[in-house]
N, C-alpha and C. Protein backbone atom coordinates (compact mmCIF):
# COMPACT_ATOMS: atom_id res chain seq x y z
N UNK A 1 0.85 -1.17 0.00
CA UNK A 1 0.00 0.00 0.00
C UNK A 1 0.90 1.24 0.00
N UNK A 2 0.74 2.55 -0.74
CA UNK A 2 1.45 3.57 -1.01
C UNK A 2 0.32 4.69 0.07
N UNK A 3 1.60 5.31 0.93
CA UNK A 3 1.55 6.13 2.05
C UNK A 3 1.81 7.15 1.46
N UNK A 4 1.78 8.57 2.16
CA UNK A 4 2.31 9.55 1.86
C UNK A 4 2.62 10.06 3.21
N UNK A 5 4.18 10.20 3.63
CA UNK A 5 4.65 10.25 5.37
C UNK A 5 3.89 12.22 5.40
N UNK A 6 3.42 12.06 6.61
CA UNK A 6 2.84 13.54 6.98
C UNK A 6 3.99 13.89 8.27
N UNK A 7 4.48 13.20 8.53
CA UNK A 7 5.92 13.31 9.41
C UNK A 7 7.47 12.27 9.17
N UNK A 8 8.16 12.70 9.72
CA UNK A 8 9.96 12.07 9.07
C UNK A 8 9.39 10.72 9.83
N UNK A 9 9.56 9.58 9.47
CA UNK A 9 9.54 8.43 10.37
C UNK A 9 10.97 7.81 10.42
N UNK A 10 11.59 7.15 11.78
CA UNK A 10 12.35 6.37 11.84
C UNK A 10 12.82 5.63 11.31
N UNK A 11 13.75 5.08 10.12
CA UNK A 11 14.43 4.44 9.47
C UNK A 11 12.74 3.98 7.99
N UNK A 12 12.13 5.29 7.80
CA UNK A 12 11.27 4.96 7.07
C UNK A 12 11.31 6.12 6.05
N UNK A 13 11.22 6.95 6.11
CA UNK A 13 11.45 8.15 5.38
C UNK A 13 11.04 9.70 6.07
N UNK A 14 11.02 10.41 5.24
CA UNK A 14 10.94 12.01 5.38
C UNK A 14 9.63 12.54 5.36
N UNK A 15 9.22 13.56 5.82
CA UNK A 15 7.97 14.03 5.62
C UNK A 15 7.64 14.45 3.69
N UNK A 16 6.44 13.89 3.30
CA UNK A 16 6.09 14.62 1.84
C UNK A 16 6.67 13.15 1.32
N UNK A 17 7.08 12.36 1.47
CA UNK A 17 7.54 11.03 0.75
C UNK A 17 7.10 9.95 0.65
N UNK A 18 6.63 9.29 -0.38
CA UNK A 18 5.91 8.41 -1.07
C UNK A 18 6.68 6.99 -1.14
N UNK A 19 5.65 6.27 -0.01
CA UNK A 19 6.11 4.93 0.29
C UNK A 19 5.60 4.20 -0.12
N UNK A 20 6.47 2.72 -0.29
CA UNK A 20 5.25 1.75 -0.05
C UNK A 20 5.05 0.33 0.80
N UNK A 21 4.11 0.47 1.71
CA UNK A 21 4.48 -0.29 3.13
C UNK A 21 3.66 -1.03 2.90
N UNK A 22 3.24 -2.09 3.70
CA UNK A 22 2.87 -3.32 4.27
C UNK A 22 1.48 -2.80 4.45
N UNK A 23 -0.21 -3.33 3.97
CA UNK A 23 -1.47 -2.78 4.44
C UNK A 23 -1.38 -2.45 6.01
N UNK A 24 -0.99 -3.42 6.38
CA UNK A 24 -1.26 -4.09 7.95
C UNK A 24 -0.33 -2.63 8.66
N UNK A 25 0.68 -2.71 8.65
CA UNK A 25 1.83 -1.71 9.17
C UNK A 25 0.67 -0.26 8.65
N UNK A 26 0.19 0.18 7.81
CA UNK A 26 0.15 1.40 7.47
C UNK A 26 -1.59 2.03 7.78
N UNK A 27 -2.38 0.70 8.19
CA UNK A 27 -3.82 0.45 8.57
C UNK A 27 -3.37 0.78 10.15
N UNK A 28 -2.58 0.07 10.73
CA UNK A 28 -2.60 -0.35 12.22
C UNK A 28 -1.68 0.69 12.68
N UNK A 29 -0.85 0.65 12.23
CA UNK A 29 0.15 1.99 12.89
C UNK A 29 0.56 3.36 12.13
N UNK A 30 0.71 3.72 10.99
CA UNK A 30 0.95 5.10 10.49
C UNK A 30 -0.20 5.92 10.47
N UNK A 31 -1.07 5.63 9.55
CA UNK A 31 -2.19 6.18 10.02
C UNK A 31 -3.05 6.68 10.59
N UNK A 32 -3.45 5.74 11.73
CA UNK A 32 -4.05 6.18 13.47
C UNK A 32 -3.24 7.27 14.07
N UNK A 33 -2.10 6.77 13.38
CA UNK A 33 -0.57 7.82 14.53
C UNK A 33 -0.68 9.14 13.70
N UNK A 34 -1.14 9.40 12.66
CA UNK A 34 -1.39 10.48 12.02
C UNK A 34 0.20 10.73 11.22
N UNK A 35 0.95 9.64 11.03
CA UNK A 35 2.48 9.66 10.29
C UNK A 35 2.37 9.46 8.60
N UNK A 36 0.99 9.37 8.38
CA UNK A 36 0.95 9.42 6.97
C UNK A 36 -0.31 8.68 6.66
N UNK A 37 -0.63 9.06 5.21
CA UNK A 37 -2.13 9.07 4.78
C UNK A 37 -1.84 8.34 3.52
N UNK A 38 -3.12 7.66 3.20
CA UNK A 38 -3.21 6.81 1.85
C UNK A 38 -2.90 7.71 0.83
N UNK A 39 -1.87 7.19 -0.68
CA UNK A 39 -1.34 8.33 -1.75
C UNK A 39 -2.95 7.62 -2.39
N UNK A 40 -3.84 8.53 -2.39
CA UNK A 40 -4.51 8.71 -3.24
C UNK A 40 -4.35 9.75 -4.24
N UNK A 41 -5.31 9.65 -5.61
CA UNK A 41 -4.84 10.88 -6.63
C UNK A 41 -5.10 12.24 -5.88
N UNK A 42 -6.09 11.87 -5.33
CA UNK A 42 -6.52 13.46 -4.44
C UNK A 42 -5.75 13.61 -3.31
N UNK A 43 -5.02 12.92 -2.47
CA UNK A 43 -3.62 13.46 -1.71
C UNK A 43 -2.84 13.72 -2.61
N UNK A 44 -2.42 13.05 -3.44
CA UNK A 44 -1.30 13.12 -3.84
C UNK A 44 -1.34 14.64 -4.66
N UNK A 45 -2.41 15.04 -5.21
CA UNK A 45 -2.69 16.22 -5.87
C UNK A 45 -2.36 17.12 -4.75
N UNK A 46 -3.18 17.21 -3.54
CA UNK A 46 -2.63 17.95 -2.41
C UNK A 46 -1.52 18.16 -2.13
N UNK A 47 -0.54 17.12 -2.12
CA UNK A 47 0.79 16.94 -1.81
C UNK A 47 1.72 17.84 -2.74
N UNK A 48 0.97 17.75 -4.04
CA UNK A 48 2.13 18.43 -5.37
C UNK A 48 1.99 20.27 -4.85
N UNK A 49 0.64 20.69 -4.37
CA UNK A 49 0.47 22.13 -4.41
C UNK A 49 1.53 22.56 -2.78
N UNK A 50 1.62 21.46 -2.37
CA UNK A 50 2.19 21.44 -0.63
C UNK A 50 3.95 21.30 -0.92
N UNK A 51 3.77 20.52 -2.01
CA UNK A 51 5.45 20.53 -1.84
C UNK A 51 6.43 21.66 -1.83
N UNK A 52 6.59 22.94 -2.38
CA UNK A 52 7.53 23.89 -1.84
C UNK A 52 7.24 23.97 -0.36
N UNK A 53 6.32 24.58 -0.25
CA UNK A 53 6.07 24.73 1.71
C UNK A 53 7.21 23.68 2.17
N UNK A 54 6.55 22.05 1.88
CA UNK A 54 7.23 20.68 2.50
C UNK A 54 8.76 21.58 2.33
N UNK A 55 9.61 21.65 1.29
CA UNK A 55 10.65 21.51 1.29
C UNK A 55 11.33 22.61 1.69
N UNK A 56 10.67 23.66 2.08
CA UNK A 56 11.15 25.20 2.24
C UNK A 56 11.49 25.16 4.07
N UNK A 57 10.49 24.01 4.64
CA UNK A 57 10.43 23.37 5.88
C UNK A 57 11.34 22.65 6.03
N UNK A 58 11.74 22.19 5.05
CA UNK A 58 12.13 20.87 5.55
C UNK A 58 14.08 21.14 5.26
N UNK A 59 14.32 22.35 4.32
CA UNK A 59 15.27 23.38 4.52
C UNK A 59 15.93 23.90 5.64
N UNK A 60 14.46 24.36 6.05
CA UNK A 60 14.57 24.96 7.55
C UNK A 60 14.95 24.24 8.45
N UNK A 61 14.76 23.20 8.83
CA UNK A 61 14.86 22.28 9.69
C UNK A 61 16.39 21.43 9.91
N UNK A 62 16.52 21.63 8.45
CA UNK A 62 17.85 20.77 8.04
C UNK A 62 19.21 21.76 8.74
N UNK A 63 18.86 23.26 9.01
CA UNK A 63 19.93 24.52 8.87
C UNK A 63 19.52 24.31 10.62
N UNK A 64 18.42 23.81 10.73
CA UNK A 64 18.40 24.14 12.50
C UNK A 64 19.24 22.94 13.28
N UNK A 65 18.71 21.97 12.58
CA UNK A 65 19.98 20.84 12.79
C UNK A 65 21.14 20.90 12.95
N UNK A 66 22.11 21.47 12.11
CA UNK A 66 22.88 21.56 11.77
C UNK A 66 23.76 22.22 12.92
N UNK A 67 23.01 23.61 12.93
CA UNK A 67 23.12 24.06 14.32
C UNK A 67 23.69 23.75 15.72
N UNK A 68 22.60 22.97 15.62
CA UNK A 68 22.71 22.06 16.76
C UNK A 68 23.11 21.08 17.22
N UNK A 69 23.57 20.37 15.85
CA UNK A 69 24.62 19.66 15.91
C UNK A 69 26.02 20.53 16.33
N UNK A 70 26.29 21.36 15.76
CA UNK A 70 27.78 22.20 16.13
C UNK A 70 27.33 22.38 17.54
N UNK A 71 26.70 23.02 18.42
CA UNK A 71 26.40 23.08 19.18
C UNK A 71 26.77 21.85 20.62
N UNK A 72 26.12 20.88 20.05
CA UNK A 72 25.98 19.55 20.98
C UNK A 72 27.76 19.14 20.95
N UNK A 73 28.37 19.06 19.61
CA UNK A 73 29.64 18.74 19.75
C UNK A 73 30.82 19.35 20.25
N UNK A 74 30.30 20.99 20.88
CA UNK A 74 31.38 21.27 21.21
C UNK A 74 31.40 21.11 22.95
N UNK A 75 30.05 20.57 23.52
CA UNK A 75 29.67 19.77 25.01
C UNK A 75 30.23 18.60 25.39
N UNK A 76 30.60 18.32 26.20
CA UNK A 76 31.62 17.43 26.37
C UNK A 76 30.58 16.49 27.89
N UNK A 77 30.11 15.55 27.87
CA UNK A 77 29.22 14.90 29.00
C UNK A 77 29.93 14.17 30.27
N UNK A 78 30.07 14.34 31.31
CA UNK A 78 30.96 13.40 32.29
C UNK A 78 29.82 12.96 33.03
N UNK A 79 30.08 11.27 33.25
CA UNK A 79 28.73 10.52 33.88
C UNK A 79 29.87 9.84 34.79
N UNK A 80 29.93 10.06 36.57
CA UNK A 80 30.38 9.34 37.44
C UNK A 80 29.41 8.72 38.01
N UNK A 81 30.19 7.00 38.02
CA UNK A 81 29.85 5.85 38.44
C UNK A 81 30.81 5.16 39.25
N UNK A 82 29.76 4.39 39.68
CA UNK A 82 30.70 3.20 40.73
C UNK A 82 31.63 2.23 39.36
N UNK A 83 32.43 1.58 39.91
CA UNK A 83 32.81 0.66 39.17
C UNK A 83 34.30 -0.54 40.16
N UNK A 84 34.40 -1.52 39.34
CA UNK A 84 34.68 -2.11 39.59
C UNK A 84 36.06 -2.62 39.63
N UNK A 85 36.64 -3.84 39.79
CA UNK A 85 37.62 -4.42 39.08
C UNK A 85 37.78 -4.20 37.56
N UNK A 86 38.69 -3.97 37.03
CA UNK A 86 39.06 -3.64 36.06
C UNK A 86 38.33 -3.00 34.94
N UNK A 87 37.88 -1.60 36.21
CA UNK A 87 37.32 -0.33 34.95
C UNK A 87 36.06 -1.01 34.96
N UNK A 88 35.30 -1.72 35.45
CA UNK A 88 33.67 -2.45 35.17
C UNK A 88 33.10 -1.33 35.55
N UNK A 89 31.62 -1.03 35.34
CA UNK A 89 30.90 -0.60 35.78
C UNK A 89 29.62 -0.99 36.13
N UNK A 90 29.58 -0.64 37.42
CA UNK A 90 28.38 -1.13 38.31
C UNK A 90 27.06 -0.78 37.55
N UNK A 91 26.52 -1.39 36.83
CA UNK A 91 24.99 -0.67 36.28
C UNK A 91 25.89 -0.05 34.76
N UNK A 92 25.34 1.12 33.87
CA UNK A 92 26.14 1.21 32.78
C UNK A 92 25.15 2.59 32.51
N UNK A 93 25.94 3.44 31.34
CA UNK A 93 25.34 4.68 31.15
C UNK A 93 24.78 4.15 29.91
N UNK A 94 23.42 4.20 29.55
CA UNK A 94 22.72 4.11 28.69
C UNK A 94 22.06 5.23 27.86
N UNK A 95 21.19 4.90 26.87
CA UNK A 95 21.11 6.57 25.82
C UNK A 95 19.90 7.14 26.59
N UNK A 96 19.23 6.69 27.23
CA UNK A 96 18.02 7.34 28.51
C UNK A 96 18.63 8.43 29.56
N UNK A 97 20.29 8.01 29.80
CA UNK A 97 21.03 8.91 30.67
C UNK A 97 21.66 9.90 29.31
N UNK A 98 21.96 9.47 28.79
CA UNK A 98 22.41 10.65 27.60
C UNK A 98 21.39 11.64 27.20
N UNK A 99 19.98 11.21 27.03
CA UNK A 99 19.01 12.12 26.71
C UNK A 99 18.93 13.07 28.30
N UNK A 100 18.89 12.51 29.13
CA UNK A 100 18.27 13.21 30.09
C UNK A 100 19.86 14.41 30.38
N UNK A 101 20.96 14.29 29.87
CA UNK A 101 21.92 15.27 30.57
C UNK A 101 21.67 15.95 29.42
N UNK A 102 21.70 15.76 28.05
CA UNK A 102 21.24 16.69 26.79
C UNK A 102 19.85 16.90 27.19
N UNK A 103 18.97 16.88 28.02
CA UNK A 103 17.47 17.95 29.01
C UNK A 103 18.26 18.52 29.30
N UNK A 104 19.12 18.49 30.55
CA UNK A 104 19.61 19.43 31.37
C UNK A 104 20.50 19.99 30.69
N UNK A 105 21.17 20.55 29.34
CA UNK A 105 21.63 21.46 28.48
C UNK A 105 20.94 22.25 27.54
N UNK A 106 19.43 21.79 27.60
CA UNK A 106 18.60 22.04 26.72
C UNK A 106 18.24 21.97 25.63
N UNK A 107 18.36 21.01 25.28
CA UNK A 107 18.48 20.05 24.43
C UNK A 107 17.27 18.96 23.93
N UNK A 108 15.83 19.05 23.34
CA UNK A 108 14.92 18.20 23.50
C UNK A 108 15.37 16.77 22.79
N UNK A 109 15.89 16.08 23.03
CA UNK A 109 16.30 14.55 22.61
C UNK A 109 15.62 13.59 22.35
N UNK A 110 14.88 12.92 21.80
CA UNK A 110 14.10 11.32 21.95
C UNK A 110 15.39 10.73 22.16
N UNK A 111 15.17 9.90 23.45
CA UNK A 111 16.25 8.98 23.81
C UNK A 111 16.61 7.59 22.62
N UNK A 112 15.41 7.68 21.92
CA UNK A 112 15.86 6.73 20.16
C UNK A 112 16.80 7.28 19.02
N UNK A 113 16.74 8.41 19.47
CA UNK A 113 17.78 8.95 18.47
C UNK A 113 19.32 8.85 18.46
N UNK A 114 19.52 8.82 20.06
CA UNK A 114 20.96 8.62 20.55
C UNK A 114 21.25 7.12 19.88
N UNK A 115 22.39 7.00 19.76
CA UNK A 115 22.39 5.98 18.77
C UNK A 115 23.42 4.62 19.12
N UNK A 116 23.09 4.73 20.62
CA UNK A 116 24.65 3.19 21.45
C UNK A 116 24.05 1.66 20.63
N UNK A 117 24.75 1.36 20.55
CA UNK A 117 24.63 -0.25 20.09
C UNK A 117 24.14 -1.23 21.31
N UNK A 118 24.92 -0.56 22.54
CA UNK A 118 24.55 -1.50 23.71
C UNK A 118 24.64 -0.39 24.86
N UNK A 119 24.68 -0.09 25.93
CA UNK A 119 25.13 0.31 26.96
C UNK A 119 26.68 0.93 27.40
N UNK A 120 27.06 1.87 27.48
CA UNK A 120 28.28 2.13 28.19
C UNK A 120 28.44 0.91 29.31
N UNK A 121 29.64 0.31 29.30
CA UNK A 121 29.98 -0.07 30.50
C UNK A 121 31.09 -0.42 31.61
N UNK A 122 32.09 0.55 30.64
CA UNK A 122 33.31 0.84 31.55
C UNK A 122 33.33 1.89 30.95
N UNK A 123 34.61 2.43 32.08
CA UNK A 123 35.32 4.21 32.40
C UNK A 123 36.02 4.25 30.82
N UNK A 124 36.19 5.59 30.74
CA UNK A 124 36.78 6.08 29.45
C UNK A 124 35.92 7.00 28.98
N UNK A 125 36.32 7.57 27.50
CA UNK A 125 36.14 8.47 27.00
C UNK A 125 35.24 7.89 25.51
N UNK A 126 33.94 8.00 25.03
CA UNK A 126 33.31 7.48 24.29
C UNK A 126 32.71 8.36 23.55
N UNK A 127 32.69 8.10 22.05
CA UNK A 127 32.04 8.79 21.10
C UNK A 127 30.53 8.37 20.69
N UNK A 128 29.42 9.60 21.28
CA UNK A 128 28.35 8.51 21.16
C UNK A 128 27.43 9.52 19.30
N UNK A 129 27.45 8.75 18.57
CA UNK A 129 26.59 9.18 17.41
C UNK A 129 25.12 9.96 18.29
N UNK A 130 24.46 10.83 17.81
CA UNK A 130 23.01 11.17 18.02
C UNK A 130 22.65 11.79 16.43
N UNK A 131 21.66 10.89 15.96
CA UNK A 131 20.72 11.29 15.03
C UNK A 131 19.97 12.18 15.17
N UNK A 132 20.27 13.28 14.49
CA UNK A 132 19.24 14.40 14.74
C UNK A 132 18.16 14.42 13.39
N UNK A 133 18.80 14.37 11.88
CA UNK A 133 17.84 14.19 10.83
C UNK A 133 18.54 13.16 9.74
N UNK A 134 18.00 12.68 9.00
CA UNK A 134 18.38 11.36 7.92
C UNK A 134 20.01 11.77 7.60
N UNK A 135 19.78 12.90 7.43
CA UNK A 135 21.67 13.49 6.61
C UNK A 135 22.35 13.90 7.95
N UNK A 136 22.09 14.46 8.91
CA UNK A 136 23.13 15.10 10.18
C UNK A 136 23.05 14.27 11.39
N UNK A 137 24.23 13.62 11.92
CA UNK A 137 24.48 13.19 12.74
C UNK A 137 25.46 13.67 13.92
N UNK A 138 25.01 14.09 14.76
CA UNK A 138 25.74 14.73 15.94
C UNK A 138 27.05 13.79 16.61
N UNK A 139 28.22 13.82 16.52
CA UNK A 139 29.01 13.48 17.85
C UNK A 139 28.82 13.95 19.10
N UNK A 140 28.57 13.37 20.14
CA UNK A 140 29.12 13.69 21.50
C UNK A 140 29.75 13.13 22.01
N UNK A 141 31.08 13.93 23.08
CA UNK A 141 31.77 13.19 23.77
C UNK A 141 31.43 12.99 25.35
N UNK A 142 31.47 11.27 25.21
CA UNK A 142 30.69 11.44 26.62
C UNK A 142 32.24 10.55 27.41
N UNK A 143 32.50 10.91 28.62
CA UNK A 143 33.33 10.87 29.51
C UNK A 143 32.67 9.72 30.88
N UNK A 144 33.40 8.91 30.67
CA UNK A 144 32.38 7.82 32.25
C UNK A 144 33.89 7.53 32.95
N UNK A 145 33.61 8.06 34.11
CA UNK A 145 34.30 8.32 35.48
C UNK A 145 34.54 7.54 36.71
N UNK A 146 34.87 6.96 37.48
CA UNK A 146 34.86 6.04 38.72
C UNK A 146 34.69 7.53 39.54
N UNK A 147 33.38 6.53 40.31
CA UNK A 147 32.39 7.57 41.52
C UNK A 147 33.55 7.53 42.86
N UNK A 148 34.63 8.71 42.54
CA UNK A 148 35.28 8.86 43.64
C UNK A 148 34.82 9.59 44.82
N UNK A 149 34.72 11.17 43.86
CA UNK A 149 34.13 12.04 45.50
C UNK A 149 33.16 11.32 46.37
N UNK A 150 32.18 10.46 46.37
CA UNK A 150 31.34 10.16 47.20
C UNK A 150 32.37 9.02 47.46
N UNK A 151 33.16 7.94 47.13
CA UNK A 151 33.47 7.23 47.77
C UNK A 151 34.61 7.68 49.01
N UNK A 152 34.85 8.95 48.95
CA UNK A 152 36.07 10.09 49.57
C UNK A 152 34.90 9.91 50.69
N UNK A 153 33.59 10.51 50.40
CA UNK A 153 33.09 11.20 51.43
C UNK A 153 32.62 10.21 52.12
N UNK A 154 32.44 8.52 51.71
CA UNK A 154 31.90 7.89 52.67
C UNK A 154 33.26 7.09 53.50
N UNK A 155 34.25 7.19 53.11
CA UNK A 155 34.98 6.33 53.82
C UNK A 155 35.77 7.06 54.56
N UNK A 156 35.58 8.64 54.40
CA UNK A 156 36.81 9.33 55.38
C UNK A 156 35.96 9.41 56.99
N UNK A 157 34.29 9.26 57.14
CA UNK A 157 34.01 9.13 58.30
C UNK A 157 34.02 7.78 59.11
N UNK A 158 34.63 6.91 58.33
CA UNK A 158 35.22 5.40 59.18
C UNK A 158 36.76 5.45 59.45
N UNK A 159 37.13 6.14 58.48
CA UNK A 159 38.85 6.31 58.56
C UNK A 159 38.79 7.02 60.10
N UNK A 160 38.55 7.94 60.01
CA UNK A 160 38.63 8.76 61.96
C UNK A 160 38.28 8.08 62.22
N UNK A 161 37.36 7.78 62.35
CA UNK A 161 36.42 6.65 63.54
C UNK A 161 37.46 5.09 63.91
N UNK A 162 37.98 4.77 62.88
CA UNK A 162 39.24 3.86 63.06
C UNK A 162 39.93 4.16 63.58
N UNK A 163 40.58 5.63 63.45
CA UNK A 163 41.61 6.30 63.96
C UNK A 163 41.52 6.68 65.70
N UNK A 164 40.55 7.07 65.78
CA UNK A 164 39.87 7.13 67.04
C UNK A 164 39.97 6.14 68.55
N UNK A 165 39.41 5.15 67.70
CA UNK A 165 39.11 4.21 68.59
C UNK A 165 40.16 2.52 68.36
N UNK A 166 41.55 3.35 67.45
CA UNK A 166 42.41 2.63 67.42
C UNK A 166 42.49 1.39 66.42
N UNK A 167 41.19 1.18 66.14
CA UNK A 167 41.26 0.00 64.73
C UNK A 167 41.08 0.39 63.52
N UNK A 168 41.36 -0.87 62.50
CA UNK A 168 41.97 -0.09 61.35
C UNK A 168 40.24 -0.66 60.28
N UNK A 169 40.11 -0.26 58.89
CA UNK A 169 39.07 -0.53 58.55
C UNK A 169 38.99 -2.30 58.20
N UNK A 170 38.05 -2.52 58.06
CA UNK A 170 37.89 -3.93 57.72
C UNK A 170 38.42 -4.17 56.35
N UNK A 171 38.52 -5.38 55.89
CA UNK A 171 39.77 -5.41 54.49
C UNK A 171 38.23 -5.47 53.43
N UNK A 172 37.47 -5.39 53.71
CA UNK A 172 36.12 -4.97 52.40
C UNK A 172 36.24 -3.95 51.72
N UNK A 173 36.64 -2.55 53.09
CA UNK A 173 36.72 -1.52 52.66
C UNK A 173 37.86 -1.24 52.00
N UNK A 174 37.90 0.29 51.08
CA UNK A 174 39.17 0.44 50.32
C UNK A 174 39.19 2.38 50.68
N UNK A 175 40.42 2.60 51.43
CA UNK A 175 40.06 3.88 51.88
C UNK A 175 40.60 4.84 50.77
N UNK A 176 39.76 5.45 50.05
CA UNK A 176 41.07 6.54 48.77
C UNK A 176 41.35 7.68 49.39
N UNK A 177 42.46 8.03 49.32
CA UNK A 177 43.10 9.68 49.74
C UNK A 177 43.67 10.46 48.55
C-alpha cells in the first residue's frame, strides 16, 4: 500500500515522501498515529500544491539541525559511576542517561535517536553518534568516570572513627586519599 509520510519516520522516510508499506503496518500503525495518509490521486494532488512549503520546511529544519549539531559537539558529557575491578561498571550509562543530561543542556532529545549499540559499560572516554535528521548526525563526547568524591566522602568518616578508637578498617573496605 502507497503512504504519503505527513511526518519524518524512523528508518522509514521524510515528511512529503511516497512509500510503499505493508497494508497491515500502514492500517494499524501510520495512520491512526497520524504519520501518513493513503497516496490517493486526491492526496497526492494535495501533496504536489504542498510541496515547496514541505521543502522550504524541511530546509529549515535541516539549517536548525545543523546548528545544533555544532552546538551539541562542542559539550563534552561526564557521567560518574561506581565501578569495579578492572574499569567495570556497576549498572552502565545508557542513551536514557544521555538524553536526560542533553534535558539538562537544553536540548529536547528522543532517547531513540541517541544511537549506542549497547550500553556504556566501563570508564573512558566514548564517542556517542546522536541522530538528529536522515543526513546530520551529531558526535558527542561522553566521559564515564569512577564515583570517587562520594566514595572520599563515605569512607573518610570510618577512617577517623578507626583512627579514634584505634582499629583499622575492615579489608572490604578500600580507603582513597
Amino acid at each position: 500500500m502507497e503512504v504519503i509520510l505527513q511526518k519524518d519516520v524512523h528508518n522509514l522516510g521524510v515528511i512529503g515522501q511516497v512509500i510503499n508499506v505493508s497494508a497491515g503496518y500502514a492500517r494499524n500503525y501510520l495512520i491512526p498515529k497520524k504519520l501518513a495518509i493513503e497516496a490517493t490521486p486526491k492526496n497526492l494532488a494535495l501533496m504536489k500544491k504542498q510541496e515547496a512549503l514541505i521543502k522550504a520546511a524541511q530546509e529549515k529544519a535541516k539549517k536548525e539541525y545543523a546548528d545544533m549539531a555544532l552546538r551539541m559537539e562542542k559539550i563534552s558529557f561526564t557521567f560518574s559511576r561506581k565501578a569495579g575491578e578492572n574499569d567495570r561498571l556497576f549498572g552502565s550509562v545508557t542513551n536514557a542517561d544521555i538524553a536526560e543530561a542533553l534535558k539538562s543542556e537544553g536540548f529536547e532529545i528522543d532517547k531513540k535517536k541517541i544511537m549506542l549499540d549497547e550500553p556504556i559499560k566501563s570508564l573512558g572516554i566514548f564517542k556517542v553518534p546522536v541522530k538528529l535528521h536522515p543526513e546530520i548526525t551529531a558526535q558527542l563526547k561522553v566521559w564515564v568516570v569512577k564515583d570517587e568524591p562520594a566514595t572520599k566522602k563515605e569512607h573518610q568518616p570510618q577512617q577517623e572513627a578507626g583512627e579514634e578508637s584505634g582499629s583499622s578498617p575492615s579489608s572490604g573496605d578500600s580507603v582513597v586519599e
